[in-house]
C-alpha atoms as a PDB file:
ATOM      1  CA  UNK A   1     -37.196 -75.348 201.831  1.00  0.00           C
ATOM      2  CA  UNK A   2     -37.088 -78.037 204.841  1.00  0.00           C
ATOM      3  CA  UNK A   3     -34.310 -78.577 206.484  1.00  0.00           C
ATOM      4  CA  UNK A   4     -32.113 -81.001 205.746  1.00  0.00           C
ATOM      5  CA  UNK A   5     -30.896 -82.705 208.395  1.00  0.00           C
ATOM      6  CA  UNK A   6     -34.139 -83.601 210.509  1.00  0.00           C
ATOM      7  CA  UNK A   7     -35.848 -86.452 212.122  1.00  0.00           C
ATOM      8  CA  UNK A   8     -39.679 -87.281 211.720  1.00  0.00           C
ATOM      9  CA  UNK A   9     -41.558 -84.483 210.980  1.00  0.00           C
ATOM     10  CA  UNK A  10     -44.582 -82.654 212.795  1.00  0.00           C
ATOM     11  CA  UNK A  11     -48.071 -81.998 211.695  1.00  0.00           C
ATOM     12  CA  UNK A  12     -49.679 -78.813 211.790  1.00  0.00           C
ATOM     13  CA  UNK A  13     -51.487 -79.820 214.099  1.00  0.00           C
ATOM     14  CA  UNK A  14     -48.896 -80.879 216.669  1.00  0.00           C
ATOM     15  CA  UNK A  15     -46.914 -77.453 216.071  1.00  0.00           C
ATOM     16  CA  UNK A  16     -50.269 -75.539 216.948  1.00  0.00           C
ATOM     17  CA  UNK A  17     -51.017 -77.422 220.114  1.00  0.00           C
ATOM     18  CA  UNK A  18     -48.130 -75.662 221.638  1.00  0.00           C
ATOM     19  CA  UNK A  19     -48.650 -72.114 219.841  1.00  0.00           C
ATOM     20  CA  UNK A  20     -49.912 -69.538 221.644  1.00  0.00           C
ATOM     21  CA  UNK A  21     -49.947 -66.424 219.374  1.00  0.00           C
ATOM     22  CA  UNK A  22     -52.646 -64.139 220.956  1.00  0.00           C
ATOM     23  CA  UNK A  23     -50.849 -62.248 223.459  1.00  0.00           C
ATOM     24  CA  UNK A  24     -51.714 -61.615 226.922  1.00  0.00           C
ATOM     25  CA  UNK A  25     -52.897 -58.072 227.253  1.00  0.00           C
ATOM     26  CA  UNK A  26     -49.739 -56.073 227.886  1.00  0.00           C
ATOM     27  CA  UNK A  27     -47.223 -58.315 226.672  1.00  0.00           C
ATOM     28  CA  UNK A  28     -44.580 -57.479 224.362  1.00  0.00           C
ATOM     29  CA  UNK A  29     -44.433 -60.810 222.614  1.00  0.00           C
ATOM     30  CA  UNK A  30     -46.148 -63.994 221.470  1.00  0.00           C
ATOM     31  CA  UNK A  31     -45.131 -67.050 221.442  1.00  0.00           C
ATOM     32  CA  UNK A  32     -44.981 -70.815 220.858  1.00  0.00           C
ATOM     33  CA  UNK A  33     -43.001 -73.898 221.005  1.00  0.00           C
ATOM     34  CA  UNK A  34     -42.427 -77.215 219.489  1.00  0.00           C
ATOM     35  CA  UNK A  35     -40.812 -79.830 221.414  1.00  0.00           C
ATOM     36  CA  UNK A  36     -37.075 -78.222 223.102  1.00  0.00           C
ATOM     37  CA  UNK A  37     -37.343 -75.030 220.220  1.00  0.00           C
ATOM     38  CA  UNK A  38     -39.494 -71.937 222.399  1.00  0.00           C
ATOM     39  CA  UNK A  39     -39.809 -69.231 220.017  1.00  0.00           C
ATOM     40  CA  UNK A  40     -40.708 -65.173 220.687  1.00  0.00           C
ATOM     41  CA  UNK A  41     -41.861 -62.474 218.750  1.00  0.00           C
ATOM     42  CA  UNK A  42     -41.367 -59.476 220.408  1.00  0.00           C
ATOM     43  CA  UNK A  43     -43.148 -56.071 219.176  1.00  0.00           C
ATOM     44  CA  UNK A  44     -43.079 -54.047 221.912  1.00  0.00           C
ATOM     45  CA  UNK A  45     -40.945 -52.760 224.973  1.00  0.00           C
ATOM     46  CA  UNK A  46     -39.836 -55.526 226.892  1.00  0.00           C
ATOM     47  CA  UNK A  47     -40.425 -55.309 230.865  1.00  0.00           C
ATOM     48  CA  UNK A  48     -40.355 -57.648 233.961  1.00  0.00           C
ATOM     49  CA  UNK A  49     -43.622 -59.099 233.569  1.00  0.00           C
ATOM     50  CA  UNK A  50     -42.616 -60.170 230.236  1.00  0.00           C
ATOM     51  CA  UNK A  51     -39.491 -61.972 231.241  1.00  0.00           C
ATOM     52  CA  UNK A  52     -41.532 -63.315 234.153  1.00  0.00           C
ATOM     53  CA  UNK A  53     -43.841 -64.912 231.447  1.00  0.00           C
ATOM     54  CA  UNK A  54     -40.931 -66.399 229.389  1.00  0.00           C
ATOM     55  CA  UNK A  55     -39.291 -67.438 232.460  1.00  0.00           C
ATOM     56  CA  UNK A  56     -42.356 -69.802 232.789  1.00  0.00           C
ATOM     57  CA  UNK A  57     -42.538 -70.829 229.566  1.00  0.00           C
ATOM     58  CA  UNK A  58     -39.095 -71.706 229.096  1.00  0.00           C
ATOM     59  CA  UNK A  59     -38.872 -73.463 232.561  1.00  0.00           C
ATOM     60  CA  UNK A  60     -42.142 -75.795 231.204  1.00  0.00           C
ATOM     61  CA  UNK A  61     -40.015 -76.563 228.728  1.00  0.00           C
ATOM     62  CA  UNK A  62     -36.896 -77.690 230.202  1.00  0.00           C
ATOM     63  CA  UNK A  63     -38.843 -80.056 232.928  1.00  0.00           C
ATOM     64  CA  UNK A  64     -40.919 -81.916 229.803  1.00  0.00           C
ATOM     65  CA  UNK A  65     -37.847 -82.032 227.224  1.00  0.00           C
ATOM     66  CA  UNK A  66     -35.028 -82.111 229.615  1.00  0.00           C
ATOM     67  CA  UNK A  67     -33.594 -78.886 227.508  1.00  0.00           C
ATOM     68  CA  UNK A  68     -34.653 -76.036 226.020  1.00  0.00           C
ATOM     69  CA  UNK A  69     -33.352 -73.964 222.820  1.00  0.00           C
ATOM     70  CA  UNK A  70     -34.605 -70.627 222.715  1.00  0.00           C
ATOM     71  CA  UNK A  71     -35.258 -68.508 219.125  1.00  0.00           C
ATOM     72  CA  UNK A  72     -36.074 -65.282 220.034  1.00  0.00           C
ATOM     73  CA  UNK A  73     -37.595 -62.823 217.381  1.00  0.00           C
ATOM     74  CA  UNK A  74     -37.021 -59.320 217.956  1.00  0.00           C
ATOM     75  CA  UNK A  75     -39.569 -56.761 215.531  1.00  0.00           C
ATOM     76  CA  UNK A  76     -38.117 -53.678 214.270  1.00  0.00           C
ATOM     77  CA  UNK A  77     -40.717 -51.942 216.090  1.00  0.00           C
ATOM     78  CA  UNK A  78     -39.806 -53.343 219.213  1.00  0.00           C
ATOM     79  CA  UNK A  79     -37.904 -50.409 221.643  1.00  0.00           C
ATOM     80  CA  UNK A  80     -34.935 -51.580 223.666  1.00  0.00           C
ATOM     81  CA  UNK A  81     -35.199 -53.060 227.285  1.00  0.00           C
ATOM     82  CA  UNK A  82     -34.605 -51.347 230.058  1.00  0.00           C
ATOM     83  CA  UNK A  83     -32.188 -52.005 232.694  1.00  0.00           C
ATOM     84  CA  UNK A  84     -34.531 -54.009 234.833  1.00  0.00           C
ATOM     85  CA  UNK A  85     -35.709 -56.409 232.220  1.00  0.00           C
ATOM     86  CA  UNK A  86     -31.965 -57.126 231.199  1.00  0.00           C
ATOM     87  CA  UNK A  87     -31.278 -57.848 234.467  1.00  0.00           C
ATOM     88  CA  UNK A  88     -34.172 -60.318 234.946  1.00  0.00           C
ATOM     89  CA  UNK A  89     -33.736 -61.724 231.381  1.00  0.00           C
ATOM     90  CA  UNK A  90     -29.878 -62.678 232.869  1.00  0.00           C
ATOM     91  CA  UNK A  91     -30.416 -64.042 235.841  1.00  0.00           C
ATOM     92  CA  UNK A  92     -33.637 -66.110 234.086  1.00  0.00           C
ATOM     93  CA  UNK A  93     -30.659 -67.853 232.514  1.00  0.00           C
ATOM     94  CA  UNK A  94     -28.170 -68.229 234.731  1.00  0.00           C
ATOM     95  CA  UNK A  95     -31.141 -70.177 237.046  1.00  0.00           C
ATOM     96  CA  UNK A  96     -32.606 -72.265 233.589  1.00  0.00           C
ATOM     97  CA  UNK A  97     -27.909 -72.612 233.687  1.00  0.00           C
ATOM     98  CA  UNK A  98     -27.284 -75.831 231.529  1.00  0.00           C
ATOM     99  CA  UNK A  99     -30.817 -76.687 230.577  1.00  0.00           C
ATOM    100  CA  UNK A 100     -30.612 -74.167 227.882  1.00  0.00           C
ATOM    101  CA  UNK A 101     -29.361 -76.050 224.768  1.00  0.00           C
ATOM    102  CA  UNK A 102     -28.673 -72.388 222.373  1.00  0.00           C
ATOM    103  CA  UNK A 103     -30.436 -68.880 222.113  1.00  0.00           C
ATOM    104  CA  UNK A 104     -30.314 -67.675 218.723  1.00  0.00           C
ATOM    105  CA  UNK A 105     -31.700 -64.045 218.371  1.00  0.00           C
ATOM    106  CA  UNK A 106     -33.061 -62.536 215.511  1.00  0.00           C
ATOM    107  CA  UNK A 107     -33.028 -58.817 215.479  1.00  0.00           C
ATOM    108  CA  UNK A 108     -35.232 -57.516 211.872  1.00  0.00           C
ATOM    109  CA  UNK A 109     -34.366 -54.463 210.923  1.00  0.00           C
ATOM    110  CA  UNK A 110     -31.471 -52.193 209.274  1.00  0.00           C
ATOM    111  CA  UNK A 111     -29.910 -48.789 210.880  1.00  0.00           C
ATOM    112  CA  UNK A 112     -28.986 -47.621 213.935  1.00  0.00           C
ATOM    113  CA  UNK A 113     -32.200 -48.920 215.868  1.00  0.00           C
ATOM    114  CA  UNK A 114     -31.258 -52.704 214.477  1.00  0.00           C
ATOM    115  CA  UNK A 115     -27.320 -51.839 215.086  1.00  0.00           C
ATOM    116  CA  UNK A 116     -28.197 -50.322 218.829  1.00  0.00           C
ATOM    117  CA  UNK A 117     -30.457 -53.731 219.988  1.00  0.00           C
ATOM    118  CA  UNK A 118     -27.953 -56.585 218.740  1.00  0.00           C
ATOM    119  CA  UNK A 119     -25.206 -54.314 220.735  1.00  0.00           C
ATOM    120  CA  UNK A 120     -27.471 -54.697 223.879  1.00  0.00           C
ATOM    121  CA  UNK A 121     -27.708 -58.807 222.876  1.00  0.00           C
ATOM    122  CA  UNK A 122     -24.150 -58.857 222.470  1.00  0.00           C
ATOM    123  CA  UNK A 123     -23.599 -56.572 225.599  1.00  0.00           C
ATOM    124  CA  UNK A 124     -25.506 -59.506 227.736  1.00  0.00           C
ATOM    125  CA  UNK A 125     -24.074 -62.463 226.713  1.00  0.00           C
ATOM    126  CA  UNK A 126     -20.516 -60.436 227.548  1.00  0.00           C
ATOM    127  CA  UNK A 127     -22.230 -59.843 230.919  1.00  0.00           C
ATOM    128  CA  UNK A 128     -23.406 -63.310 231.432  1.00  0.00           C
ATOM    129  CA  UNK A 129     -21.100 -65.238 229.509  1.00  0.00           C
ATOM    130  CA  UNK A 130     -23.352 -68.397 228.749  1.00  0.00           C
ATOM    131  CA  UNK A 131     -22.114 -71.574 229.008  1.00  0.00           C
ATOM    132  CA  UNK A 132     -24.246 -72.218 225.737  1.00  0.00           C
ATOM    133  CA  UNK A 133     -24.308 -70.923 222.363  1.00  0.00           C
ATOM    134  CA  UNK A 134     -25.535 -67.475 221.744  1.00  0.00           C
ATOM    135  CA  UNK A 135     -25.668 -65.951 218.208  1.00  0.00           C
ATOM    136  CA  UNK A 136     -27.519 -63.140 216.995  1.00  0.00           C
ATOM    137  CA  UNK A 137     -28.898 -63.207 213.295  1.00  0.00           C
ATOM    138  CA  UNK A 138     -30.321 -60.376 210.914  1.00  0.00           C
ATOM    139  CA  UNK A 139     -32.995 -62.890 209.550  1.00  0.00           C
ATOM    140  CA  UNK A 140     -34.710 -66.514 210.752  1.00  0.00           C
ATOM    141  CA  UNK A 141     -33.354 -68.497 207.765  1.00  0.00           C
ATOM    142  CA  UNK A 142     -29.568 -68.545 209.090  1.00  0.00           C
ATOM    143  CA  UNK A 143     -30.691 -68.719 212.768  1.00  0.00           C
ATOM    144  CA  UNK A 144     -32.812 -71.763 211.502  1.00  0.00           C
ATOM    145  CA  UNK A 145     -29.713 -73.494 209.787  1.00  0.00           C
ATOM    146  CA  UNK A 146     -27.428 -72.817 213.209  1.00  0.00           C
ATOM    147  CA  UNK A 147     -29.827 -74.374 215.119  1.00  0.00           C
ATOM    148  CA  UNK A 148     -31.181 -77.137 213.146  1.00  0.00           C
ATOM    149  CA  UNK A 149     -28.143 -79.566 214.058  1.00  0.00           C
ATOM    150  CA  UNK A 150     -29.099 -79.771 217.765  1.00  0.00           C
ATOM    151  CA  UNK A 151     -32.761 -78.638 217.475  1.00  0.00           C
ATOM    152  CA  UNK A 152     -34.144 -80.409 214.895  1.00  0.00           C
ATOM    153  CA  UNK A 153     -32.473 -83.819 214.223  1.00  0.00           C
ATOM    154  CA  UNK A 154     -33.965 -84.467 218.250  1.00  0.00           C
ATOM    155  CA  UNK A 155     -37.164 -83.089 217.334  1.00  0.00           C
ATOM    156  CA  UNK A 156     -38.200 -83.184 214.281  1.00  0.00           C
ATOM    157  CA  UNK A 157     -40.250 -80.035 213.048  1.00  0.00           C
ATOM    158  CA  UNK A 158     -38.322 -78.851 209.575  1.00  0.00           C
ATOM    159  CA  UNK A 159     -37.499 -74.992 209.390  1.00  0.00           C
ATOM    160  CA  UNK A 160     -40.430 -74.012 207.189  1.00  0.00           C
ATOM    161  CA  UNK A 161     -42.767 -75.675 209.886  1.00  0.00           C
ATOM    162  CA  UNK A 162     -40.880 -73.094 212.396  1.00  0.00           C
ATOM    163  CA  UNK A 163     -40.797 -70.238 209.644  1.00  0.00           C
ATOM    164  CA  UNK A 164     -44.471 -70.854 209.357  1.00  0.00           C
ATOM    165  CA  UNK A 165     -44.866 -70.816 213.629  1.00  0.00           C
ATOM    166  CA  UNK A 166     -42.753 -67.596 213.366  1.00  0.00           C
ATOM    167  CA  UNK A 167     -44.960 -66.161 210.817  1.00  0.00           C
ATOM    168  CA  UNK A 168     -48.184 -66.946 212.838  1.00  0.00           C
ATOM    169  CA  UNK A 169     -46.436 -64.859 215.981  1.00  0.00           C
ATOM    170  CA  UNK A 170     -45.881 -61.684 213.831  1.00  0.00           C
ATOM    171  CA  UNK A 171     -48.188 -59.213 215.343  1.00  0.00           C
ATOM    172  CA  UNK A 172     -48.680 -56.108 213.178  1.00  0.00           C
END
């Protein structure tokens, strides 16, 4: 079901132009992006070349839209980061600072592995202590609905457009 509260919405088309689903070859994550929302799936161990890519991405981002909102799929496959890449992932923040409009993180996944990676989310944002929103979610539909209000009443593409780009990220 489409959001609700949304402005004009996007062709298939339009959300594609921005999608870039094939990964680079050892990457931990696809992704894509339609106007401020960047969105990641993330399969794999996360390291400093990864975070260098997003840091890219999400910089692109902020100097075309003026802000970026970040939805960040994590796979239940996907191992936790080590200390490097949380490092790098925190100070790629802190240097994007008030350009980032909200991160909402979806971590998939039930148990101790799920339980032990939205501890390390929640563990950074007490580290960092963003001056943005920051809310981890068990699935995309609520993550969706939290950010719709900013995200998608500027820019238009309605959540099953996004479900659909998150879909077309899922590497398996």
């Amino acid at each position: 079901m489409a959001h609700p509260i949304r402005a004009a919405s996007l062709t298939d088309a339009q959300l594609e132009m921005r999608a870039s689903p094939v990964p680079a070859v050892g990457m931990s994550f696809a992704s894509a992006s339609v106007g401020m929302l960047h969105v990641s799936s993330w399969w794999g161990a996360a390291n400093p070349r990864d975070v260098e890519r997003l840091d890219l991405e999400l910089e692109e981002i902020a100097e075309q839209q003026g802000r970026v909102a970040v939805l960040l799929v994590v796979r239940s496959s996907a191992p936790l980061a080590g200390d490097e890449t949380r490092k790098r992932a925190i100070s790629m923040l802190q240097k994007l600072g008030d350009r980032v409009d909200s991160v909402a993180i979806v971590v998939e996944g039930k148990g101790f592995w799920a339980g032990a990676v939205r501890s390390m989310f929640s563990g950074l944002a007490f580290a960092f202590r963003p001056g943005f929103p920051w809310k981890i979610f068990a699935t995309a539909g609520p993550a969706l609905l939290w950010q719709g209000p900013r995200v998608f009443l500027k820019h238009g593409p309605e959540t099953s457009q996004v479900r659909q780009l998150i879909e077309s990220l899922r590497v398996d």
